[in-house]
Protein backbone atom coordinates (compact mmCIF):
# COMPACT_ATOMS: atom_id res chain seq x y z
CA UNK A 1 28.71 -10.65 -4.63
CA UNK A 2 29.19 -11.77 -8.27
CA UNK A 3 29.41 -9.41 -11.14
CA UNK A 4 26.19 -11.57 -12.56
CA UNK A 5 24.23 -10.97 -9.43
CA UNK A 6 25.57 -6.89 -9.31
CA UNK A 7 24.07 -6.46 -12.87
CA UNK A 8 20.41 -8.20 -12.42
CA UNK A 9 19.74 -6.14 -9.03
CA UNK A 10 20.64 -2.87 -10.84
CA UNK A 11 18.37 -3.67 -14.12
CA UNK A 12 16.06 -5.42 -12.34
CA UNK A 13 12.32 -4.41 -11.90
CA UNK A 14 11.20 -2.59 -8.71
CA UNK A 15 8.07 -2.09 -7.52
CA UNK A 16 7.14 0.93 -5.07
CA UNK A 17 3.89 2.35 -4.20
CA UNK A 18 3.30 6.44 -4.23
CA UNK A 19 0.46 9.18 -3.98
CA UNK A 20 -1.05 7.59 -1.61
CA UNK A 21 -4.85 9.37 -1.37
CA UNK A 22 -7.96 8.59 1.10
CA UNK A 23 -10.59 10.46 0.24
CA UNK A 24 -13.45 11.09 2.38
CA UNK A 25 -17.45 11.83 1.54
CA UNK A 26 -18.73 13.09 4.09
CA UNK A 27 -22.19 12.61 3.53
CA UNK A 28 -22.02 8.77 3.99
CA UNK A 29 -18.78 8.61 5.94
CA UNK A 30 -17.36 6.25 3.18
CA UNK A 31 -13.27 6.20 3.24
CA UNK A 32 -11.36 5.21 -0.11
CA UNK A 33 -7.79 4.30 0.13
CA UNK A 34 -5.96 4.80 -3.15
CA UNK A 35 -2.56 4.73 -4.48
CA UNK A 36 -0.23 3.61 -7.44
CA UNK A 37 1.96 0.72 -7.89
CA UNK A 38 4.91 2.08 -9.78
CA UNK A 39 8.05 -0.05 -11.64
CA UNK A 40 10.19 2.19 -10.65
CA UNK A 41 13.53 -0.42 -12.13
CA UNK A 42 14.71 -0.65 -15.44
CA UNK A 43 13.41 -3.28 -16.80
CA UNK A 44 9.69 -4.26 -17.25
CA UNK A 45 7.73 -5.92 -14.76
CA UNK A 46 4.78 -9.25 -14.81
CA UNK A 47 2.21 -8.29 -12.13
CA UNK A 48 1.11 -11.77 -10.64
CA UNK A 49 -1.10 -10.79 -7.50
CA UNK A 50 -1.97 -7.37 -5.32
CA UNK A 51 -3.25 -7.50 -2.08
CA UNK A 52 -4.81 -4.74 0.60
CA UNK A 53 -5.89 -4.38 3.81
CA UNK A 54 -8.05 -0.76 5.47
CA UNK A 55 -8.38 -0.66 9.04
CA UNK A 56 -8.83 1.76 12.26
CA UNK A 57 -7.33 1.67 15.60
CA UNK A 58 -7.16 3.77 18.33
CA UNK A 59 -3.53 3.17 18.83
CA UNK A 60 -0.87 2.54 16.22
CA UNK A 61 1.00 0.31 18.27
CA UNK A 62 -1.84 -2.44 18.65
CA UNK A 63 -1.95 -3.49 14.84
CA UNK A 64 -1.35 -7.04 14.49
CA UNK A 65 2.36 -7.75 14.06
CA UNK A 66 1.42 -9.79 10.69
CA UNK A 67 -1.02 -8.09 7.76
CA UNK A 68 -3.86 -9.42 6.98
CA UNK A 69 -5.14 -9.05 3.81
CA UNK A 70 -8.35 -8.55 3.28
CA UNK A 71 -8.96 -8.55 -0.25
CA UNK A 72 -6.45 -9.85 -3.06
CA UNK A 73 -6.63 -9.91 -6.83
CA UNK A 74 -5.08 -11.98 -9.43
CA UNK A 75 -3.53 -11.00 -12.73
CA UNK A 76 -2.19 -12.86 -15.78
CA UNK A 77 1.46 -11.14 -15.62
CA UNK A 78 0.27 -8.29 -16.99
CA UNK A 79 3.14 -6.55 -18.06
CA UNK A 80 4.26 -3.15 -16.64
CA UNK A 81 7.08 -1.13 -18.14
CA UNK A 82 9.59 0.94 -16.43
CA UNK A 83 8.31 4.05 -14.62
CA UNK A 84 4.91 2.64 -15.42
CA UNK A 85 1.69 2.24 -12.73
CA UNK A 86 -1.56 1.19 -11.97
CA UNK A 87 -3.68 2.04 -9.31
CA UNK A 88 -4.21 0.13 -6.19
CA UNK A 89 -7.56 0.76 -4.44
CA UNK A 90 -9.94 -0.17 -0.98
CA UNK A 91 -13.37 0.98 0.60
CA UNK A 92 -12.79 0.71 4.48
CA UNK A 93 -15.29 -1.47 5.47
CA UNK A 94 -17.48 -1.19 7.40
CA UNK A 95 -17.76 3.08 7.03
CA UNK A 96 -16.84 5.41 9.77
CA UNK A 97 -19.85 6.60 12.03
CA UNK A 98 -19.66 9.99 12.81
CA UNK A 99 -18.35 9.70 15.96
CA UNK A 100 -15.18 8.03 14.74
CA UNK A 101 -14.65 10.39 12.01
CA UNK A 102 -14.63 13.39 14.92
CA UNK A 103 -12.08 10.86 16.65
CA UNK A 104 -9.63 10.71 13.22
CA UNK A 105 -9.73 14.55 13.26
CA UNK A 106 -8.90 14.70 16.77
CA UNK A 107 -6.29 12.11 16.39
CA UNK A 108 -7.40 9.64 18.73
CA UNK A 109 -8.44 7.45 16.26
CA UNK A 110 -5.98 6.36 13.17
CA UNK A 111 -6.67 4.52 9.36
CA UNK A 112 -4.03 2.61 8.51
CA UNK A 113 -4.04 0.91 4.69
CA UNK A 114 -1.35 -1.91 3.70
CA UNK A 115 -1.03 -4.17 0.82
CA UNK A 116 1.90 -5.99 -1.24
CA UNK A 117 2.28 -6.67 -4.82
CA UNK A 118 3.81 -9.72 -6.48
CA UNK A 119 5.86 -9.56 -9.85
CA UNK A 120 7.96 -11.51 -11.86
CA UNK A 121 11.13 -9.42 -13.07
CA UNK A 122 12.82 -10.28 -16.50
CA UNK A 123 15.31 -12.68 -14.90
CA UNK A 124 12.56 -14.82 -13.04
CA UNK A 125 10.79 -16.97 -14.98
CA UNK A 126 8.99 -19.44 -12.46
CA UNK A 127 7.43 -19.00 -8.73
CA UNK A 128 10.15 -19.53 -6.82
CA UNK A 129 11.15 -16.33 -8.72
CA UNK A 130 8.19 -14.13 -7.38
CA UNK A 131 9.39 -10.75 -6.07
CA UNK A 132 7.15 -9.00 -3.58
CA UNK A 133 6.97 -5.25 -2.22
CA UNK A 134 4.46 -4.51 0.71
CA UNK A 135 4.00 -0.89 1.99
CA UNK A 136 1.69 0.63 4.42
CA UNK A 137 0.19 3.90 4.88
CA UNK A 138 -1.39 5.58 8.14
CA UNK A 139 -3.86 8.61 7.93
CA UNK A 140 -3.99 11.25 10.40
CA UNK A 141 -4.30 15.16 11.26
CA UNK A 142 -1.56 17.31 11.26
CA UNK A 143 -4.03 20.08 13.46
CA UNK A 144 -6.71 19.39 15.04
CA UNK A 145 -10.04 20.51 13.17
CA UNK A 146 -8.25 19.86 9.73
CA UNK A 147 -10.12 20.16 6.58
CA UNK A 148 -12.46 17.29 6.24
CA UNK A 149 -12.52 16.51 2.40
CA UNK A 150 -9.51 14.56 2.41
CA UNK A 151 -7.50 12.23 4.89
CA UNK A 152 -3.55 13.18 4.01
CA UNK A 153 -1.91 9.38 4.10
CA UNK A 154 1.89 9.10 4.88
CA UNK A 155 4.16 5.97 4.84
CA UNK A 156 3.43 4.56 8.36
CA UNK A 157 7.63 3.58 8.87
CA UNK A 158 6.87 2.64 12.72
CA UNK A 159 4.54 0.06 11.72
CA UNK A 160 5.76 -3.73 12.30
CA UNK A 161 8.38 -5.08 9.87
CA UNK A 162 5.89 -7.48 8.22
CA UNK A 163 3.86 -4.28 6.56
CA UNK A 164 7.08 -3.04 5.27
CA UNK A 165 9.11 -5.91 2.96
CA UNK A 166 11.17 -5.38 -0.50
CA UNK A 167 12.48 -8.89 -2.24
C-alpha cells in the first residue's frame, strides 16, 4: 500500500453505531429500536443517507441473507465531526401481541434491528466516493422471566455478512 493511501485510512472518517436501546411499553406492546451513529475517525464526516430495518423471528438463522430496509432517510451531507453522533431510530411494526412478547422473554422468539449509514469522508468528494457502515443488533433474554421494561440489544455477529459491512 502507498504512503498516500496509509495516511487517508488513518485520518479518515469512520462511522460505528453504539448504545444500542429497545425499549418496551408494555401497555401497548410497542418496541422502539434506538441507537447512535458515531464518527468515531478523525476527520469530519457528510451524512448522505441512513437506513433501518426491525423484525422478529423465531430463529436467528432464517433471516434473509440480504437486509431489507424498511425505511430510509435522506440528508443534505450534514456534517458530523469527530467523536460526534446522532441518533438512529425504528417502531417495530406491526407491535408485539402479548403472546409474542411472553415468547421474547422465553427466548423462543428474537428482535433483530439492522441499518447502514452512508457518508462522504473529507477525501471523497463525489458518489463513487460514498462510504457505508451497516450493523445489526439482536434482542434477547439473558434469564428467563427477565425484567420487562427494557429489551437489552447486543451486536448480532452471527448474523449474515450482508448486515455486517465497513467501506
Amino acid at each position: 500500500m502507498e504512503q498516500p493511501e496509509i495516511a487517508r485510512r488513518t485520518e479518515r472518517a469512520w462511522m460505528v453505531s453504539f448504545t444500542p436501546r429497545m425499549p418496551f411499553n408494555e401497555g401497548t406492546f410497542d418496541v422502539d429500536y434506538e441507537c447512535e451513529a458515531t464518527n468515531v475517525g478523525r476527520t469530519p464526516s457528510r451524512i448522505v443517507e441512513v437506513g433501518i430495518g426491525f423484525a422478529k423471528t423465531a430463529r436467528l438463522s432464517n433471516i434473509p441473507q440480504t437486509p431489507i430496509f424498511t425505511e430510509k432517510k435522506q440528508f443534505n451531507k450534514i456534517v458530523l465531526a469527530p467523536n460526534d453522533c446522532f441518533p438512529v431510530s425504528a417502531r417495530l411494526s406491526p407491535k408485539l401481541a402479548q403472546e409474542e412478547w411472553q415468547a421474547v422473554r422465553e427466548g423462543k422468539l428474537f428482535l433483530y434491528a439492522y441499518g447502514f449509514i452512508t457518508y462522504l469522508d473529507v477525501f471523497g468528494k463525489s458518489k463513487r466516493h460514498i462510504r457505508e457502515t451497516r450493523f445489526c443488533h439482536r434482542s434477547g433474554p439473558s434469564e428467563p422471566n427477565w425484567p420487562v421494561r427494557e429489551l437489552y440489544p447486543c451486536p448480532f455477529i452471527e448474523a449474515p455478512p450482508e448486515y455486517h459491512r465497513a467501506t
